[in-house]
C-alpha atoms as a PDB file:
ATOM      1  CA  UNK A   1      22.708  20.390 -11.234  1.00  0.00           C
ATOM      2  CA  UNK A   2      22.330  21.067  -7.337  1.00  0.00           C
ATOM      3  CA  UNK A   3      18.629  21.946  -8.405  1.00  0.00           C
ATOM      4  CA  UNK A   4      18.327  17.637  -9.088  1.00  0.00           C
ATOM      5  CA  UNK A   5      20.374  16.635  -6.226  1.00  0.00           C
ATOM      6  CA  UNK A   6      18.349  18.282  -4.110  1.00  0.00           C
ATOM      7  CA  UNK A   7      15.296  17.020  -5.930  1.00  0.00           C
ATOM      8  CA  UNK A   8      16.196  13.864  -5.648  1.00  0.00           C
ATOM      9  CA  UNK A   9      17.299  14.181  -2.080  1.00  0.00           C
ATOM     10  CA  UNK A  10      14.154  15.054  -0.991  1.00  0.00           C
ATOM     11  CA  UNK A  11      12.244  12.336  -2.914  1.00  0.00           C
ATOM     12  CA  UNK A  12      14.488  10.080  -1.284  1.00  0.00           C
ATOM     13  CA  UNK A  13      13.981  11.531   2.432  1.00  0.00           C
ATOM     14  CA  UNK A  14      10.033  11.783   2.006  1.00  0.00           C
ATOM     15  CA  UNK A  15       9.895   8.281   1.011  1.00  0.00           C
ATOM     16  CA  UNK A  16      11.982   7.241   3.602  1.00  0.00           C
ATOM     17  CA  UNK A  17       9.298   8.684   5.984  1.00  0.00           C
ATOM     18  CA  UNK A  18       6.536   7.471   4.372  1.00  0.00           C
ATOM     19  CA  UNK A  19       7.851   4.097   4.239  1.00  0.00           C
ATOM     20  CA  UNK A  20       9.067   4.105   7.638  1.00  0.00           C
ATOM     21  CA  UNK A  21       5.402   5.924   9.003  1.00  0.00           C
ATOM     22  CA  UNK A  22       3.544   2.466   8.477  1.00  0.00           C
ATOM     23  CA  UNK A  23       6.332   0.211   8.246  1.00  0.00           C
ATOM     24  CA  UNK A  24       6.050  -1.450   5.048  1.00  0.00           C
ATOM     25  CA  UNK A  25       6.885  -5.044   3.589  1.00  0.00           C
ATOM     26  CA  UNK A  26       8.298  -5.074   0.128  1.00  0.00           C
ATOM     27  CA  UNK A  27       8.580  -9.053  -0.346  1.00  0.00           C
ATOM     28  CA  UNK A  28       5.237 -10.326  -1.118  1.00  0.00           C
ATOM     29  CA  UNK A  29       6.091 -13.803   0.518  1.00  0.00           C
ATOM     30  CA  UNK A  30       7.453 -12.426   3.445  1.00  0.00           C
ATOM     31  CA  UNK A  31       4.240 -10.408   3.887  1.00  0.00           C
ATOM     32  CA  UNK A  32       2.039 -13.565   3.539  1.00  0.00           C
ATOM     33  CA  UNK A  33       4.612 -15.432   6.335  1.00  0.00           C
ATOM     34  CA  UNK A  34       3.639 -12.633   8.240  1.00  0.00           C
ATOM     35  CA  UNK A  35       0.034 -12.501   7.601  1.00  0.00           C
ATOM     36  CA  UNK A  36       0.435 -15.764   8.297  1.00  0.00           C
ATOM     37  CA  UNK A  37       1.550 -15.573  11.788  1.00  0.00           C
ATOM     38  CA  UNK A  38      -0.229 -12.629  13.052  1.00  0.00           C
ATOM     39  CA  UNK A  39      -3.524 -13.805  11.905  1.00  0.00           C
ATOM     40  CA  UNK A  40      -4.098 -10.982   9.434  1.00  0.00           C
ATOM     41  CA  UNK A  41      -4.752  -9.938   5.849  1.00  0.00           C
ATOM     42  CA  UNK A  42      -2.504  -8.186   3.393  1.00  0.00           C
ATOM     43  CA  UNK A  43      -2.797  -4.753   1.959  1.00  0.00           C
ATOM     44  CA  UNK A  44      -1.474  -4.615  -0.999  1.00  0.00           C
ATOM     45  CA  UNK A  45      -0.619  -0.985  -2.580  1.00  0.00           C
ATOM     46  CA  UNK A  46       1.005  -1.245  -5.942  1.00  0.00           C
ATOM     47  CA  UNK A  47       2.692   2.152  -7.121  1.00  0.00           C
ATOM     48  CA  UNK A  48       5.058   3.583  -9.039  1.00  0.00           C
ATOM     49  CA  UNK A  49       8.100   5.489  -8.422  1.00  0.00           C
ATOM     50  CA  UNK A  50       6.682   8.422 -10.102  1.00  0.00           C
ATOM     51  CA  UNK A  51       3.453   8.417 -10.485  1.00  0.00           C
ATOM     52  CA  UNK A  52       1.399  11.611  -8.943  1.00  0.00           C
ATOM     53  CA  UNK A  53      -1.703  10.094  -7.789  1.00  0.00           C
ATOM     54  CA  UNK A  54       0.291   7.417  -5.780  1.00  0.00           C
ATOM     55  CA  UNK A  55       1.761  10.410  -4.207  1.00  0.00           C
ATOM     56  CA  UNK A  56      -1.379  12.356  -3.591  1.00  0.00           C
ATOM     57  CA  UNK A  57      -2.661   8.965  -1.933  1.00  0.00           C
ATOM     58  CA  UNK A  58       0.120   8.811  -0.017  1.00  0.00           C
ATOM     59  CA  UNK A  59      -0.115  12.484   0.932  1.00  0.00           C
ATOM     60  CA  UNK A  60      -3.771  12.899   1.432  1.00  0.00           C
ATOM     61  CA  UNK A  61      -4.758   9.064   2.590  1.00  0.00           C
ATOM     62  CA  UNK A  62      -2.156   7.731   3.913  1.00  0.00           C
ATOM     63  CA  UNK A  63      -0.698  10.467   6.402  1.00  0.00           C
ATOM     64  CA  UNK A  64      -4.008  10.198   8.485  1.00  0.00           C
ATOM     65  CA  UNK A  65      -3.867   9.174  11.575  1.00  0.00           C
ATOM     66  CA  UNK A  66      -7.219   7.138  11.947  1.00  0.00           C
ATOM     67  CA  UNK A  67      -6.265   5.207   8.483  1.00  0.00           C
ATOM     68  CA  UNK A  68      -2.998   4.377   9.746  1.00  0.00           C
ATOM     69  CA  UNK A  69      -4.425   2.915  13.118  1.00  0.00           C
ATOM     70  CA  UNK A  70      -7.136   0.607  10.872  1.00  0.00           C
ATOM     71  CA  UNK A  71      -4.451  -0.414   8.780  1.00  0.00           C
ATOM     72  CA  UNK A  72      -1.815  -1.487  11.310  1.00  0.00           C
ATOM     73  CA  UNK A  73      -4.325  -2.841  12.961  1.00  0.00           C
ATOM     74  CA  UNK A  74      -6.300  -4.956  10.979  1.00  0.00           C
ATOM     75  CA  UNK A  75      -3.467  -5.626   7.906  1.00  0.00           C
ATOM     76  CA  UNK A  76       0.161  -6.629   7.072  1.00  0.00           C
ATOM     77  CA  UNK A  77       1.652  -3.788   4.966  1.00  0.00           C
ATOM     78  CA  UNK A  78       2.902  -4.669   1.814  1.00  0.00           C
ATOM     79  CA  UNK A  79       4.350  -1.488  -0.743  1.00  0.00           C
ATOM     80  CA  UNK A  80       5.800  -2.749  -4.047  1.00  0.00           C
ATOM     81  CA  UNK A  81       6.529  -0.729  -7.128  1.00  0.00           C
ATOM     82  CA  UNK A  82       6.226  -1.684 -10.889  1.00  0.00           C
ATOM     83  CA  UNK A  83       9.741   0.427 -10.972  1.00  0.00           C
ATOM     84  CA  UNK A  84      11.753  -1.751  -8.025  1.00  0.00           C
ATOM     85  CA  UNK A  85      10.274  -4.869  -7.164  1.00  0.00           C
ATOM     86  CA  UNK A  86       9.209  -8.165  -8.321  1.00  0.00           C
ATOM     87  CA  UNK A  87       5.686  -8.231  -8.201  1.00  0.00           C
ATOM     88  CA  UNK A  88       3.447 -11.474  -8.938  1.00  0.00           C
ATOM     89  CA  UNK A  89       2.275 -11.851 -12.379  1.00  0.00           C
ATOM     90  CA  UNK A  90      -0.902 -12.338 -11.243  1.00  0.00           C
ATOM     91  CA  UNK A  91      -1.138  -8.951 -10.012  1.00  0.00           C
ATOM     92  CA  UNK A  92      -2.007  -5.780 -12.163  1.00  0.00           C
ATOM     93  CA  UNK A  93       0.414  -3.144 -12.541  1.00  0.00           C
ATOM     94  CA  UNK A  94      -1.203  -0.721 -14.994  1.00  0.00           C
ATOM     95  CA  UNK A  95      -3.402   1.954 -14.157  1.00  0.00           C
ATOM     96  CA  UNK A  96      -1.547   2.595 -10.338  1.00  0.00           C
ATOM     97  CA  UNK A  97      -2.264   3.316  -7.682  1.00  0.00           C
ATOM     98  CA  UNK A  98      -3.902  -0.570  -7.029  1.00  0.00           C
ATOM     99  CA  UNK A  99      -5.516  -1.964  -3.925  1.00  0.00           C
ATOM    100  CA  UNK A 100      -4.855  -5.661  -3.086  1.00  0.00           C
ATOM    101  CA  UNK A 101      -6.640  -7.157  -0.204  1.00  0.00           C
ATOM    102  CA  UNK A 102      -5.686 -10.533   0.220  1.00  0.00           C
ATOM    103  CA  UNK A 103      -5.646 -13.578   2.714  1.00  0.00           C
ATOM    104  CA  UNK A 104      -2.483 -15.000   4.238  1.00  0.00           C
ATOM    105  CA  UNK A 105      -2.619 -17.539   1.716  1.00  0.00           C
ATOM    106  CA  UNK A 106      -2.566 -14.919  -1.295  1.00  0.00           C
ATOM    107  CA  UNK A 107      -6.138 -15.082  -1.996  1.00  0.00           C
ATOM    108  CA  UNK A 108      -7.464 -11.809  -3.549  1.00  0.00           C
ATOM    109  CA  UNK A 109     -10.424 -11.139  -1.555  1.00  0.00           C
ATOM    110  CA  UNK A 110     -10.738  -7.617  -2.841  1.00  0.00           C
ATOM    111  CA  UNK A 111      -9.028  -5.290  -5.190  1.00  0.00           C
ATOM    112  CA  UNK A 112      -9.653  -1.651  -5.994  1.00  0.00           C
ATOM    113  CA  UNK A 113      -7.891   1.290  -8.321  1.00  0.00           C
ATOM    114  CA  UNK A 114      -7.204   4.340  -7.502  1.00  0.00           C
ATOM    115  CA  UNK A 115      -6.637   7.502  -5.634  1.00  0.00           C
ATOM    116  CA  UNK A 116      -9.006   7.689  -2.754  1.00  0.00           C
ATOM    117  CA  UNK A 117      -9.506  10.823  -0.187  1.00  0.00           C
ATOM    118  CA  UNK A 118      -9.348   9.332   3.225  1.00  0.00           C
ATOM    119  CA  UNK A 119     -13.572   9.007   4.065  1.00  0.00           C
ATOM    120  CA  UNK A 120     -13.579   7.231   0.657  1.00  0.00           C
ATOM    121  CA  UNK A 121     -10.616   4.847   1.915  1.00  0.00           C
ATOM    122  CA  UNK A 122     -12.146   4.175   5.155  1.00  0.00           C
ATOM    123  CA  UNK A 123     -15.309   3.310   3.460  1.00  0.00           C
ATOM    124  CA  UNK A 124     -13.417   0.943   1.016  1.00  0.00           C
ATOM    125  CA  UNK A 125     -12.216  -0.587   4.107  1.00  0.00           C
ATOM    126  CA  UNK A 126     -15.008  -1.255   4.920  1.00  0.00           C
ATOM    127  CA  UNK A 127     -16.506  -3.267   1.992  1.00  0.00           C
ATOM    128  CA  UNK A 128     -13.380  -5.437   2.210  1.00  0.00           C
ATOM    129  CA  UNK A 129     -14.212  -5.814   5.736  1.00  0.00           C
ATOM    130  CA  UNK A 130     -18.413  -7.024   4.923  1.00  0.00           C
ATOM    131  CA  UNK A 131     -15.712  -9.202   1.721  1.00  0.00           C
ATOM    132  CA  UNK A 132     -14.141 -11.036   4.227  1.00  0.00           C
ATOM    133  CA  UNK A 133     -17.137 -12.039   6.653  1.00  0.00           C
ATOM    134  CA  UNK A 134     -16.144  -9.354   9.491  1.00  0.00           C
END
């Protein structure tokens, strides 16, 4: 039994940290206000809470220092999971992780599966980037 806790515990703490790392939205319309009024698109990661390639993105991807600085800088953050939050219908949620890249006004402009290494992220960022008219 103190075997779970402590499971649980530290799936708890580690996505505490990880959320807290790139300081994630979890309300899709408060992430498009915000889009809104920084002048910014929206990343959209849909995940689930247990799901292991949404953790080995998060691991592998999304601990790295150059994508975090591309993302905060060019995106509004927004984390929802098909276990705890009410995500648009109009979004997938099969088949996680998902990539959403969207304009303030909830426009898909790009969308993408998967668990990427971080080069292969970077690069995705990049054709949402040449997407968008950058």
């Amino acid at each position: 039994m103190h075997k779970i806790k402590f499971l649980i515990y530290i799936f708890l703490l580690s996505s505490t940290l990880y959320g807290s790392e790139l300081g994630w939205i979890n309300d899709y319309d408060a992430a498009l206000k915000q889009a809104e009024k920084e002048k910014k698109m929206v990343y959209l990661f849909i995940g689930a809470d247990t799901c292991r390639w949404c953790d080995r993105f998060k691991d592998l991807t999304l601990s790295k220092k150059d994508v975090i600085n591309r993302l905060k800088q060019e995106y509004i953050l927004l984390y929802m999971s098909r276990d705890r939050h009410k995500i648009p219908s109009k979004f997938t949620t099969q088949g996680v992780p998902r990539h959403y890249f969207l304009k303030s006004d909830g426009t898909v402009i790009y969308e993408d599966r998967g668990s990427r290494e971080p080069d292969g992220f970077l690069s995705l960022l990049e054709e949402v980037s040449l997407k968008k008219g950058d």
